[in-house]
N, C-alpha and C. Protein backbone atom coordinates (compact mmCIF):
# COMPACT_ATOMS: atom_id res chain seq x y z
N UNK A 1 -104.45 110.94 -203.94
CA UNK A 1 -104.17 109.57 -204.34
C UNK A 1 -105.29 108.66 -203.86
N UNK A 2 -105.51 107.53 -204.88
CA UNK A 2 -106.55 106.68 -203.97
C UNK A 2 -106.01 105.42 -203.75
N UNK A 3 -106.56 105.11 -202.17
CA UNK A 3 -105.85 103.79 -201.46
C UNK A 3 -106.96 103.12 -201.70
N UNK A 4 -108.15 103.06 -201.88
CA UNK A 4 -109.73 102.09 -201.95
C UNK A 4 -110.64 102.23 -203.07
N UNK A 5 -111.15 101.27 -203.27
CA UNK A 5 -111.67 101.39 -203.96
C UNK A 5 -113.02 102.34 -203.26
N UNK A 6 -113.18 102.57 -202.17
CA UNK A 6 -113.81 103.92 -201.84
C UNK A 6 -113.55 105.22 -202.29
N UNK A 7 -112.01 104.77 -202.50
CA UNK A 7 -111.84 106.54 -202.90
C UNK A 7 -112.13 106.48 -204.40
N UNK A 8 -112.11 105.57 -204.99
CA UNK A 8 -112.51 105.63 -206.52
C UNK A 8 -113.86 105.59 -206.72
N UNK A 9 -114.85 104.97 -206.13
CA UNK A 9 -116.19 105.43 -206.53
C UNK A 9 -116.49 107.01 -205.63
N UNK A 10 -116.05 107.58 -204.69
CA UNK A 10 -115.56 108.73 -204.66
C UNK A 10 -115.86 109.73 -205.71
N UNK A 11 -114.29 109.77 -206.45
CA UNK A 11 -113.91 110.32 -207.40
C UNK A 11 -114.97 110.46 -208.50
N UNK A 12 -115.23 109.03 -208.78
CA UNK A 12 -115.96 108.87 -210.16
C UNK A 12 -117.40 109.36 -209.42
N UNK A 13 -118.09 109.60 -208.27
CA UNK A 13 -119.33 110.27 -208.42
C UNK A 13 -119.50 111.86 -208.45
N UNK A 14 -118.10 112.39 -207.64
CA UNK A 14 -117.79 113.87 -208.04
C UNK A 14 -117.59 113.95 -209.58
N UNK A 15 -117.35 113.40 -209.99
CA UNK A 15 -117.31 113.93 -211.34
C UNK A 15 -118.24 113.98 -212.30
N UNK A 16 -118.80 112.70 -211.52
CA UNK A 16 -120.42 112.33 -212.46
C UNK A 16 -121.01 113.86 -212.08
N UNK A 17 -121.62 114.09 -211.29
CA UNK A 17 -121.78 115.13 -210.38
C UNK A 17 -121.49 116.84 -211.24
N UNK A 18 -120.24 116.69 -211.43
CA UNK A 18 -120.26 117.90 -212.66
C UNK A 18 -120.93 117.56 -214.14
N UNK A 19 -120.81 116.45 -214.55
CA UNK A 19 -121.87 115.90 -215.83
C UNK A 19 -123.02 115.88 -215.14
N UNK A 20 -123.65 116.71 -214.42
CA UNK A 20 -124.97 116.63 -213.63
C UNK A 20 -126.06 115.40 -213.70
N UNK A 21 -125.15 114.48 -213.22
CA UNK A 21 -125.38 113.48 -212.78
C UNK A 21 -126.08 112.21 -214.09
N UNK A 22 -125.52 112.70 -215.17
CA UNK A 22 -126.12 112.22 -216.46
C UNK A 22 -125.24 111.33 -216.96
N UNK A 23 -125.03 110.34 -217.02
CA UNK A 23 -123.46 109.32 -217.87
C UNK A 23 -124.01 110.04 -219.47
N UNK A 24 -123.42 110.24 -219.96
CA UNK A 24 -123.41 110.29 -222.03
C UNK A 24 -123.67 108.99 -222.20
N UNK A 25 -124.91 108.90 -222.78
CA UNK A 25 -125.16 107.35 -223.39
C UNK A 25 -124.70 106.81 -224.42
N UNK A 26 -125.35 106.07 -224.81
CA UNK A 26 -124.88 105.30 -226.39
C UNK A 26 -125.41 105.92 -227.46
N UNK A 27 -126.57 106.91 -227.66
CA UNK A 27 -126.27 108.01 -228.35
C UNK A 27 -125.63 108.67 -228.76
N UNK A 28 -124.79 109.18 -227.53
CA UNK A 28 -124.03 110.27 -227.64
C UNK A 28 -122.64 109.72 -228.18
N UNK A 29 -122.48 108.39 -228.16
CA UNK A 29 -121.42 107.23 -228.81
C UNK A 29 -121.95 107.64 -230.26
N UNK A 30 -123.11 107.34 -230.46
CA UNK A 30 -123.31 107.18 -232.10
C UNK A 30 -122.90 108.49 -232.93
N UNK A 31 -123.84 109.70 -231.77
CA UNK A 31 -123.01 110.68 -232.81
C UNK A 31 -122.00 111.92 -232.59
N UNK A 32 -121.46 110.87 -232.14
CA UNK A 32 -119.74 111.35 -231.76
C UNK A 32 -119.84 113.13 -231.08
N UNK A 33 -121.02 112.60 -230.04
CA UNK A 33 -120.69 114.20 -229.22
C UNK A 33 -119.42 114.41 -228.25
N UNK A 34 -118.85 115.21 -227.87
CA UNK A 34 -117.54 115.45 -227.06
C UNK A 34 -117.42 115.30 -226.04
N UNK A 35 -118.97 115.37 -225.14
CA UNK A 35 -119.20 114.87 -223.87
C UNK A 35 -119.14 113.57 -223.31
N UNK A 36 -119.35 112.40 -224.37
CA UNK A 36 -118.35 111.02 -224.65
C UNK A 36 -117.48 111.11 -224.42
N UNK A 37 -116.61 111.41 -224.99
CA UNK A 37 -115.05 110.69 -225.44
C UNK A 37 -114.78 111.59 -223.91
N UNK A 38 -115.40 112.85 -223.63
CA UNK A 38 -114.30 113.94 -222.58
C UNK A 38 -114.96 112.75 -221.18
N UNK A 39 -116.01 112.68 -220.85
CA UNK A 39 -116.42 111.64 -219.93
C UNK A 39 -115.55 110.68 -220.18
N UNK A 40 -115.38 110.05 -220.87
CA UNK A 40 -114.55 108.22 -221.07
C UNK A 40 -113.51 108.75 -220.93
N UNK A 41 -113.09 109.59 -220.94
CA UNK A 41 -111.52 110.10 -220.95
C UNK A 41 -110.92 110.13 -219.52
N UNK A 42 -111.85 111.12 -218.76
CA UNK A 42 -111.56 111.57 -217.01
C UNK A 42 -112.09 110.34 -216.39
N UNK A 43 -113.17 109.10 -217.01
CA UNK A 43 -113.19 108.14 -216.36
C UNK A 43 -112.05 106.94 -216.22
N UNK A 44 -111.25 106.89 -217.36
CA UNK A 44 -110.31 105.81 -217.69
C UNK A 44 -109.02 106.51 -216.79
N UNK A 45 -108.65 107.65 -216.82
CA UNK A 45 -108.00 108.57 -215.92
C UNK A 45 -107.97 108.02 -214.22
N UNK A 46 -108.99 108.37 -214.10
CA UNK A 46 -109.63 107.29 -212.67
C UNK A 46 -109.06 106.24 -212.72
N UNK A 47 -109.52 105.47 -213.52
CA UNK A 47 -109.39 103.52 -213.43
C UNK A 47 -107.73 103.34 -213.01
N UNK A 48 -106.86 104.39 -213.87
CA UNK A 48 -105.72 104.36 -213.99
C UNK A 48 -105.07 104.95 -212.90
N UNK A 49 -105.49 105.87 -212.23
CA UNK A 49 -105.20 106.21 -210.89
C UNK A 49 -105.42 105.04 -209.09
N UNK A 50 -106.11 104.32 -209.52
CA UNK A 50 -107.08 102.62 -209.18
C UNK A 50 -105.81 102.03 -209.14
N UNK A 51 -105.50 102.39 -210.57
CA UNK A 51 -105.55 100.21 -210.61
C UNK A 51 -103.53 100.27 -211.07
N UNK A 52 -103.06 101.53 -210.92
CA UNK A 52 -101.75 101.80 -210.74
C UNK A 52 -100.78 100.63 -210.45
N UNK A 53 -101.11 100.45 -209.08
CA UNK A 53 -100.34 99.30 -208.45
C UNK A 53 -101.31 97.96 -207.87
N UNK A 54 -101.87 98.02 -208.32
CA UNK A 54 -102.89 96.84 -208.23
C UNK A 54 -102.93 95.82 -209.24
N UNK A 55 -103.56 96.19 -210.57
CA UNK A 55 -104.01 94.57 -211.16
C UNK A 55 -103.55 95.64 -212.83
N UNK A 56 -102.12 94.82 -212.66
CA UNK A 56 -102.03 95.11 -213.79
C UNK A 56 -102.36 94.96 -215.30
N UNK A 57 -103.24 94.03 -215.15
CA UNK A 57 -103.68 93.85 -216.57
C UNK A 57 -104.83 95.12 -217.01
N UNK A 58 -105.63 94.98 -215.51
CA UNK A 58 -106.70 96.14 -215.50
C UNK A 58 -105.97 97.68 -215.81
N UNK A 59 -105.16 98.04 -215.54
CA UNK A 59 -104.49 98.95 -215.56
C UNK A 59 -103.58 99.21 -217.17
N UNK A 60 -103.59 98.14 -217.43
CA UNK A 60 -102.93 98.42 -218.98
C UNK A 60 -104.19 98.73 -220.12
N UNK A 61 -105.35 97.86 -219.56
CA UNK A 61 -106.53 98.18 -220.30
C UNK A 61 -106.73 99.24 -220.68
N UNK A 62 -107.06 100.25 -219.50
CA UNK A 62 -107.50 101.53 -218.89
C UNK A 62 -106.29 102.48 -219.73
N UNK A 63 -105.21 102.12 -219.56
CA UNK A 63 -103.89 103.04 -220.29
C UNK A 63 -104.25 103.05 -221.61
N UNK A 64 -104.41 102.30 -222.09
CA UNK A 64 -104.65 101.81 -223.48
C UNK A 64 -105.44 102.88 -224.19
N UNK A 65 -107.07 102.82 -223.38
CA UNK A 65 -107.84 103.68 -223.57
C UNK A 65 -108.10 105.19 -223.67
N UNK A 66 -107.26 105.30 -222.21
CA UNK A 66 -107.06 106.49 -221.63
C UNK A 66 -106.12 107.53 -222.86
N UNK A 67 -104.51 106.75 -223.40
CA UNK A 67 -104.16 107.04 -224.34
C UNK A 67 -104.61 107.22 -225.20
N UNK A 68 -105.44 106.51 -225.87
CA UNK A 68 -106.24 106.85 -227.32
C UNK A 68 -106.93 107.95 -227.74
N UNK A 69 -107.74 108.26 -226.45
CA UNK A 69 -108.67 108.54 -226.25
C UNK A 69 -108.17 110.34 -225.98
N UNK A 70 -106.71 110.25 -225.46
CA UNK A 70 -105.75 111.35 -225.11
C UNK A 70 -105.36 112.15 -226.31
N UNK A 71 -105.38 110.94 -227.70
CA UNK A 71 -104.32 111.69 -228.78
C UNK A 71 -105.55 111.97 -229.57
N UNK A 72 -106.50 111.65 -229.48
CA UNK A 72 -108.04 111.81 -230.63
C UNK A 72 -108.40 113.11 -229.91
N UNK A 73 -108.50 113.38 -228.42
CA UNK A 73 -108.98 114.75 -228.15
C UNK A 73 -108.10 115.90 -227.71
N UNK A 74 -106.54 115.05 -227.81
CA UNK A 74 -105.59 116.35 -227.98
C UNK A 74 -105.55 117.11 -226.36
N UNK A 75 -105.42 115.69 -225.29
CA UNK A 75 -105.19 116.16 -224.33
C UNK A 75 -104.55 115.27 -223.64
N UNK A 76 -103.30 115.64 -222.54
CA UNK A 76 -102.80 115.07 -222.05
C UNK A 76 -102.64 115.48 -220.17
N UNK A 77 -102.97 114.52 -219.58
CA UNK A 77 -103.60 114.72 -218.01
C UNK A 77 -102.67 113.65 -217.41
N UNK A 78 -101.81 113.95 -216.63
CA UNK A 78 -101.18 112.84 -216.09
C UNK A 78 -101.46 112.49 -214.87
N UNK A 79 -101.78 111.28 -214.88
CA UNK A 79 -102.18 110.69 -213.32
C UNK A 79 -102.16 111.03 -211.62
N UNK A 80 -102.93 111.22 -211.20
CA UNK A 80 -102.51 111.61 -209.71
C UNK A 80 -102.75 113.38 -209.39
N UNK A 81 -103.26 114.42 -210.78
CA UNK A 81 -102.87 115.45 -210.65
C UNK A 81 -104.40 116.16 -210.74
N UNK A 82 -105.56 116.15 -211.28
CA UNK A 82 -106.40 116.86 -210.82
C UNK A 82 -107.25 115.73 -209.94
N UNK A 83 -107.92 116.89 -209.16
CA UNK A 83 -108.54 116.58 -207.88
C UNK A 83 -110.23 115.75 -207.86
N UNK A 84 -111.30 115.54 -207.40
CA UNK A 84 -112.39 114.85 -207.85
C UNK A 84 -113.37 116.23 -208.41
N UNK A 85 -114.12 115.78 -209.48
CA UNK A 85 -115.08 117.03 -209.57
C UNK A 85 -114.28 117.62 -210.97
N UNK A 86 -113.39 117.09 -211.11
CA UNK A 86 -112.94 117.73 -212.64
C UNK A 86 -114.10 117.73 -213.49
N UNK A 87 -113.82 118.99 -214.88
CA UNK A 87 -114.85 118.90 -215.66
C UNK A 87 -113.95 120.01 -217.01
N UNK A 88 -113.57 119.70 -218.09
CA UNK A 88 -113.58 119.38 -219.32
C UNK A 88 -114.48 120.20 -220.10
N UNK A 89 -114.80 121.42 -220.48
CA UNK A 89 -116.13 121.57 -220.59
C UNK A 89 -116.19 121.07 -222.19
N UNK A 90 -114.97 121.72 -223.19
CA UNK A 90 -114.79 121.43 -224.70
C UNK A 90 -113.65 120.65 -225.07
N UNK A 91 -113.44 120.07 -226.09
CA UNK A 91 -112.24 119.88 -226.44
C UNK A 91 -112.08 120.77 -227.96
N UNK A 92 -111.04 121.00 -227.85
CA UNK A 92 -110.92 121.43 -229.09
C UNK A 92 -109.04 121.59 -229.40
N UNK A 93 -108.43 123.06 -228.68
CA UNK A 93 -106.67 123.27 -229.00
C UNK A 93 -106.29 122.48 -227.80
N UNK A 94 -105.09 122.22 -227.49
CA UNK A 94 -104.50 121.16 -226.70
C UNK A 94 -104.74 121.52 -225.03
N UNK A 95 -104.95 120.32 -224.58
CA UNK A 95 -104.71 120.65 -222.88
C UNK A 95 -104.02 119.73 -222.29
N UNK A 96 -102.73 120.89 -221.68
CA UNK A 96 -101.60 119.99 -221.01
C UNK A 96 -102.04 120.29 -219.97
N UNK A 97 -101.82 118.92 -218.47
CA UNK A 97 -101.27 119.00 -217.51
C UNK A 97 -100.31 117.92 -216.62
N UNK A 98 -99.35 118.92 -216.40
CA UNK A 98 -98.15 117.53 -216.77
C UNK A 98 -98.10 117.28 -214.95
N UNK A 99 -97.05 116.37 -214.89
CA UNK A 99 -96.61 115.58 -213.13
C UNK A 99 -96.53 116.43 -212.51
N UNK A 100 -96.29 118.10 -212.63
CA UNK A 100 -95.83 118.50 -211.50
C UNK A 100 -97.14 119.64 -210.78
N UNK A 101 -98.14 119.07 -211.59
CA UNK A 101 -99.07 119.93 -211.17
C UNK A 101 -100.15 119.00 -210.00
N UNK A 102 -100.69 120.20 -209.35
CA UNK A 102 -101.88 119.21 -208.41
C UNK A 102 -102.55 120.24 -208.46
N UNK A 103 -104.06 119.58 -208.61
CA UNK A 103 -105.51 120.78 -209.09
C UNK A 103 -106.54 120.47 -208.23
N UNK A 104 -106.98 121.15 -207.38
CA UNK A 104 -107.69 120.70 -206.51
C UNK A 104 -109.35 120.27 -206.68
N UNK A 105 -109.94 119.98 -206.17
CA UNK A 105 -111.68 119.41 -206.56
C UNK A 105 -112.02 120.74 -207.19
N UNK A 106 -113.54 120.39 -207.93
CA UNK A 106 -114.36 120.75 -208.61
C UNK A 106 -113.39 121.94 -209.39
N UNK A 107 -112.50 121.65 -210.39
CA UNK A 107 -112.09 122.86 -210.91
C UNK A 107 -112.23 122.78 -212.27
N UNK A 108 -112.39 124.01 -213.44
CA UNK A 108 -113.02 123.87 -214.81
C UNK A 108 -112.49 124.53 -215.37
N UNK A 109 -112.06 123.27 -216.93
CA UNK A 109 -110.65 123.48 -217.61
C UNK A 109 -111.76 124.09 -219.21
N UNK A 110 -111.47 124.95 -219.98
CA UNK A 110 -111.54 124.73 -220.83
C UNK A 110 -110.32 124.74 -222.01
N UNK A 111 -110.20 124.71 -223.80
CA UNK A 111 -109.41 124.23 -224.20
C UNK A 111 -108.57 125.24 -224.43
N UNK A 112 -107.36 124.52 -224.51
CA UNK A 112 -106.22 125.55 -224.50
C UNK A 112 -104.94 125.88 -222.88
N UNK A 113 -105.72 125.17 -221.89
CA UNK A 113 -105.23 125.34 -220.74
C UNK A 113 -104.14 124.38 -220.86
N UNK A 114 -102.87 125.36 -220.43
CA UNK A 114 -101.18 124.49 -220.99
C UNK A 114 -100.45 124.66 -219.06
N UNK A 115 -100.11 124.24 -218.55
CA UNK A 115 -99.29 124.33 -217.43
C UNK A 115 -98.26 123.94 -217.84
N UNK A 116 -96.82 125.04 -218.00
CA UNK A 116 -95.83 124.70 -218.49
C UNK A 116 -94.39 125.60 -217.91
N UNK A 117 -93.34 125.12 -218.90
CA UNK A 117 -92.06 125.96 -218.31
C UNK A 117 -92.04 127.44 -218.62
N UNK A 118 -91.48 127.85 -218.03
CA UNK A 118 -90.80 129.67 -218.07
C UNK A 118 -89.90 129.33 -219.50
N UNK A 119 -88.46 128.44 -219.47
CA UNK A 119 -87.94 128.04 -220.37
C UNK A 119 -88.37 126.89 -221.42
N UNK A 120 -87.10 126.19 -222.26
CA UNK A 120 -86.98 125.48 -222.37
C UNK A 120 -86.31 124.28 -222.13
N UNK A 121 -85.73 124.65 -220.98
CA UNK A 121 -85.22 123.28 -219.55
C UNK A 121 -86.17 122.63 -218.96
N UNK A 122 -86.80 121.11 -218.91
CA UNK A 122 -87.87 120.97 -218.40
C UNK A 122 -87.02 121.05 -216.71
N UNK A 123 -88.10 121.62 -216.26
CA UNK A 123 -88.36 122.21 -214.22
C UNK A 123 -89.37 120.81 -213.57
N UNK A 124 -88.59 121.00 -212.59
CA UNK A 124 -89.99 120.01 -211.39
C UNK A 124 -90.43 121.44 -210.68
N UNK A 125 -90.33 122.32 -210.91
CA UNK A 125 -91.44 123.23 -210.36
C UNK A 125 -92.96 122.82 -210.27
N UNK A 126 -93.19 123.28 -208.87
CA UNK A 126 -94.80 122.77 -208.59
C UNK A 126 -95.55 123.68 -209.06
N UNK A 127 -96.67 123.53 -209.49
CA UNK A 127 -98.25 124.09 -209.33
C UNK A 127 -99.13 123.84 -208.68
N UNK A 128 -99.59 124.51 -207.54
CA UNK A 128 -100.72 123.69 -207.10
C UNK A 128 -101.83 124.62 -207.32
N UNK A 129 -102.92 124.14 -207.42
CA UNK A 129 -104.25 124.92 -207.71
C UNK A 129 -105.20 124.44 -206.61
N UNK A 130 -105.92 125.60 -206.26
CA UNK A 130 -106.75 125.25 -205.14
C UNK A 130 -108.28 124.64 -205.73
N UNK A 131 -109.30 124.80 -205.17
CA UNK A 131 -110.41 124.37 -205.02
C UNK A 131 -111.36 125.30 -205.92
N UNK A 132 -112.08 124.56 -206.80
CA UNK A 132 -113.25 125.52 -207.38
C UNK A 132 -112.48 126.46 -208.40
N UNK A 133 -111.44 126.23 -209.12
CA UNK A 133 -111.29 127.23 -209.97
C UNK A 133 -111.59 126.98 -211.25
N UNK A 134 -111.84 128.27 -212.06
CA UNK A 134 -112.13 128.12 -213.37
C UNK A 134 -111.12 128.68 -214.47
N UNK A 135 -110.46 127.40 -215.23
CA UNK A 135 -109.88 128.69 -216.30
C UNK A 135 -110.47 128.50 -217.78
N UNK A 136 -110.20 129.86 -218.37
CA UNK A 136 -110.94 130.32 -219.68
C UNK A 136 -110.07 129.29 -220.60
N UNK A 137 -110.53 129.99 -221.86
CA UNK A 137 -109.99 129.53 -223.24
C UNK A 137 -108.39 129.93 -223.06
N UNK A 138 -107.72 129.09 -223.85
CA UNK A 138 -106.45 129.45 -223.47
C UNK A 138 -104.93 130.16 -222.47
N UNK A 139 -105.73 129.39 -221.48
CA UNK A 139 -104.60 129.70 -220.13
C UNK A 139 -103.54 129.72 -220.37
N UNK A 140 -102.48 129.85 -220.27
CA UNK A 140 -100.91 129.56 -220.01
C UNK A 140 -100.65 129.60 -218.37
N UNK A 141 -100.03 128.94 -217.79
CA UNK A 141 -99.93 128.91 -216.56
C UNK A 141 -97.81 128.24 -216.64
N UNK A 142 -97.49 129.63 -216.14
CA UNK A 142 -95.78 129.28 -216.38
C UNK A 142 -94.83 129.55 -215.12
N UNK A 143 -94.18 128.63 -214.58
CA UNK A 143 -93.60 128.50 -213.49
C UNK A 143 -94.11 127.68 -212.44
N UNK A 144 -93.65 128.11 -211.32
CA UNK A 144 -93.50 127.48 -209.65
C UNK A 144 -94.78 128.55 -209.35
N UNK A 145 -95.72 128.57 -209.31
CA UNK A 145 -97.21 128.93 -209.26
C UNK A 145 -97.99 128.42 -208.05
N UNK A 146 -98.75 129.32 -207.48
CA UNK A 146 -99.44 128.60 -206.32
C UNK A 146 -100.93 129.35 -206.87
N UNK A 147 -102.00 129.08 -207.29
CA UNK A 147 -103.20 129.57 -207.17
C UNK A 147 -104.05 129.23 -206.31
N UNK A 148 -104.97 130.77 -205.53
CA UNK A 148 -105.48 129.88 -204.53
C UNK A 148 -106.95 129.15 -205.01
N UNK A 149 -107.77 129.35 -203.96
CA UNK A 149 -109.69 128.18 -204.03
C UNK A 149 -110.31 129.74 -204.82
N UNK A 150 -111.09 129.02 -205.26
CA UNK A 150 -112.20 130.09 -206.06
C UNK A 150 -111.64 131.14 -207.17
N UNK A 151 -110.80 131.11 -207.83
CA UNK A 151 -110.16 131.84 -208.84
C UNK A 151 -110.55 131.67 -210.35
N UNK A 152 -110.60 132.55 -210.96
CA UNK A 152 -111.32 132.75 -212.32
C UNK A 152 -110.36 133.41 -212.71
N UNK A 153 -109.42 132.85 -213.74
CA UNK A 153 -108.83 133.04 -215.02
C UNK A 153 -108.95 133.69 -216.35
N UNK A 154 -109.39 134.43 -216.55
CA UNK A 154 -110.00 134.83 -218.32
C UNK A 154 -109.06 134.41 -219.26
N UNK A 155 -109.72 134.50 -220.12
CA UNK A 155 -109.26 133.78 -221.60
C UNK A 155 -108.46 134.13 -221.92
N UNK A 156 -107.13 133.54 -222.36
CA UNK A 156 -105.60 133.81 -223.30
C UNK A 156 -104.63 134.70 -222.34
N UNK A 157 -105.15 134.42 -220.82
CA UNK A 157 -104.36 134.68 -219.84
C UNK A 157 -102.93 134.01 -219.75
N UNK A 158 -101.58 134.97 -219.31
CA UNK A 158 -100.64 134.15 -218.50
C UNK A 158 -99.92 134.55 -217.53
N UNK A 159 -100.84 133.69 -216.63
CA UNK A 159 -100.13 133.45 -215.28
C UNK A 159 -98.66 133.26 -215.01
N UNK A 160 -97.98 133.91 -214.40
CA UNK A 160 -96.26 134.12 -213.67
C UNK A 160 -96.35 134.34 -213.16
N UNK A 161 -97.34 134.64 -211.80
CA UNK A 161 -97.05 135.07 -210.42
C UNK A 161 -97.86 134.33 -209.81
N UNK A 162 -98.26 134.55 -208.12
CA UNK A 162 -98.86 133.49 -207.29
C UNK A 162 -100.44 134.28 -207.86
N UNK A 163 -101.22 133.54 -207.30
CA UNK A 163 -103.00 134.36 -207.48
C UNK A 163 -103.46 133.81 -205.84
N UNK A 164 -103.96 135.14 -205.41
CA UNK A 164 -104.65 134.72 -203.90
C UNK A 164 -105.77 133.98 -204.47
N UNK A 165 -106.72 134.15 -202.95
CA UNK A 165 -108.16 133.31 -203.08
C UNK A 165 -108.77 134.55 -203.43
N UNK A 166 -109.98 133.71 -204.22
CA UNK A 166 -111.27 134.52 -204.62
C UNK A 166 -111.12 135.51 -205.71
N UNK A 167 -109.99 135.46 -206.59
CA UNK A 167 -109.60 136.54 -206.93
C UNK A 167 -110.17 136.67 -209.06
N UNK A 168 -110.10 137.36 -209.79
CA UNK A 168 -110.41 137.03 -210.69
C UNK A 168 -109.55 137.89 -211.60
N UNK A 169 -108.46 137.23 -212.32
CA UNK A 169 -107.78 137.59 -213.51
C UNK A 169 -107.55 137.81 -214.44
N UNK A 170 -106.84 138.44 -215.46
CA UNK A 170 -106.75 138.62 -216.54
C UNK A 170 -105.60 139.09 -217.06
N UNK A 171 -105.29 139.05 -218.04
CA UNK A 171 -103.91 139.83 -218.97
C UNK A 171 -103.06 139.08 -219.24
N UNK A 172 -101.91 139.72 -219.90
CA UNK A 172 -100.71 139.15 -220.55
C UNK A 172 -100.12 140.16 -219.82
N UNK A 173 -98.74 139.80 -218.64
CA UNK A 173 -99.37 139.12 -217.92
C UNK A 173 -100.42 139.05 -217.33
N UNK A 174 -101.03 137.98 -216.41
CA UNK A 174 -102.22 138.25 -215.64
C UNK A 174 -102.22 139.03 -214.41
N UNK A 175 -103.17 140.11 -214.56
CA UNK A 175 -103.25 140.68 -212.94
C UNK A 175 -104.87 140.78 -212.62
N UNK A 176 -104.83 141.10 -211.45
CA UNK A 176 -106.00 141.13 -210.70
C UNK A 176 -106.75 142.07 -211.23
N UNK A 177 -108.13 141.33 -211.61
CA UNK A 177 -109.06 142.65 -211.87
C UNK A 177 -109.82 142.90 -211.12
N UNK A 178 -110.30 142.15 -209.82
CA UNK A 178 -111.12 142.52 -208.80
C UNK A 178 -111.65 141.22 -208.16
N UNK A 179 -111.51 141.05 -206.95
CA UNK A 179 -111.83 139.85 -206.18
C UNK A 179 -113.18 139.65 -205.97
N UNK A 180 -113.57 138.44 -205.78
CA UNK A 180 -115.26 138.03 -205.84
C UNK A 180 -115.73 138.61 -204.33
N UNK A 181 -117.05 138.59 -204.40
CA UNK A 181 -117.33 139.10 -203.09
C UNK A 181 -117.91 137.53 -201.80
């Protein structure tokens, strides 16, 4: 959570930081590259994590945007839940991550990554995700889940069980194919 506006320029330079240190210019406005809208997206995300209980007009702005900007790239990120250092790499099939998840710094989503129910009862089951992880094209991630720091996901994986650290996965379900060294 951020209490300062320290922790928000924070945030927003870890992340710059995974855009290696490059903002998407007004170019990349003109011809509608993805690294735009996915930048303006995790930045308005921020503002909205800011300006929550603070200045609400600023904060409706930022929603405004943040929404738009949510249903044009077919992703939905709810406030308070990934960590600084996020990074987005494509947009393309949907990416959920709903309230009950927390994702820790520098971790890398690509599209298709859903954190969701076992059923169809919505659960406050937690997720938490550790530090530095990467997931592939189409994750599923289902249940009360703990993943640990440094974990690699492969593509059209689903996760139902815990994942240690360092570890690197795969399958329907997912199991361990061999831990990093």
């Amino acid at each position: 959570m951020m209490h300062s506006k320290i922790d928000l320029q924070y945030y927003l330079s870890e992340d710059l930081k995974r855009f290696n240190n490059k903002k998407p210019n007004f170019k990349d406005y003109l011809l509608h590259n993805e690294v735009w809208y996915i930048f303006r997206y995790i930045r308005h995300l921020r503002y909205i994590e800011y300006y929550k209980n603070r200045n609400k007009l600023l904060f409706l702005w930022h929603f405004f945007k943040y929404k738009r900007l949510g249903f044009q790239l077919r992703i939905t990120i709810y406030p308070g839940t990934v960590g600084a250092g996020f990074r987005i790499y494509h947009v393309g099939d949907f990416i959920h991550i709903g309230p009950n998840v927390r994702i820790g710094k520098n971790c890398t989503i690509l599209p298709g990554v859903v954190f969701g129910n076992k059923t169809e009862k919505e659960d406050k089951n937690k997720v938490i995700v550790g530090d530095n992880c990467y997931f592939g094209l189409g994750v599923k991630i289902l249940g009360n889940i703990k993943i640990g720091n440094n974990v690699t996901i492969g593509a059209n994986a689903i996760v139902t069980h815990d994942v240690p650290d360092n570890a690197i996965i795969g399958g329907i379900p997912a199991k361990i194919i061999k831990f990093k060294e």
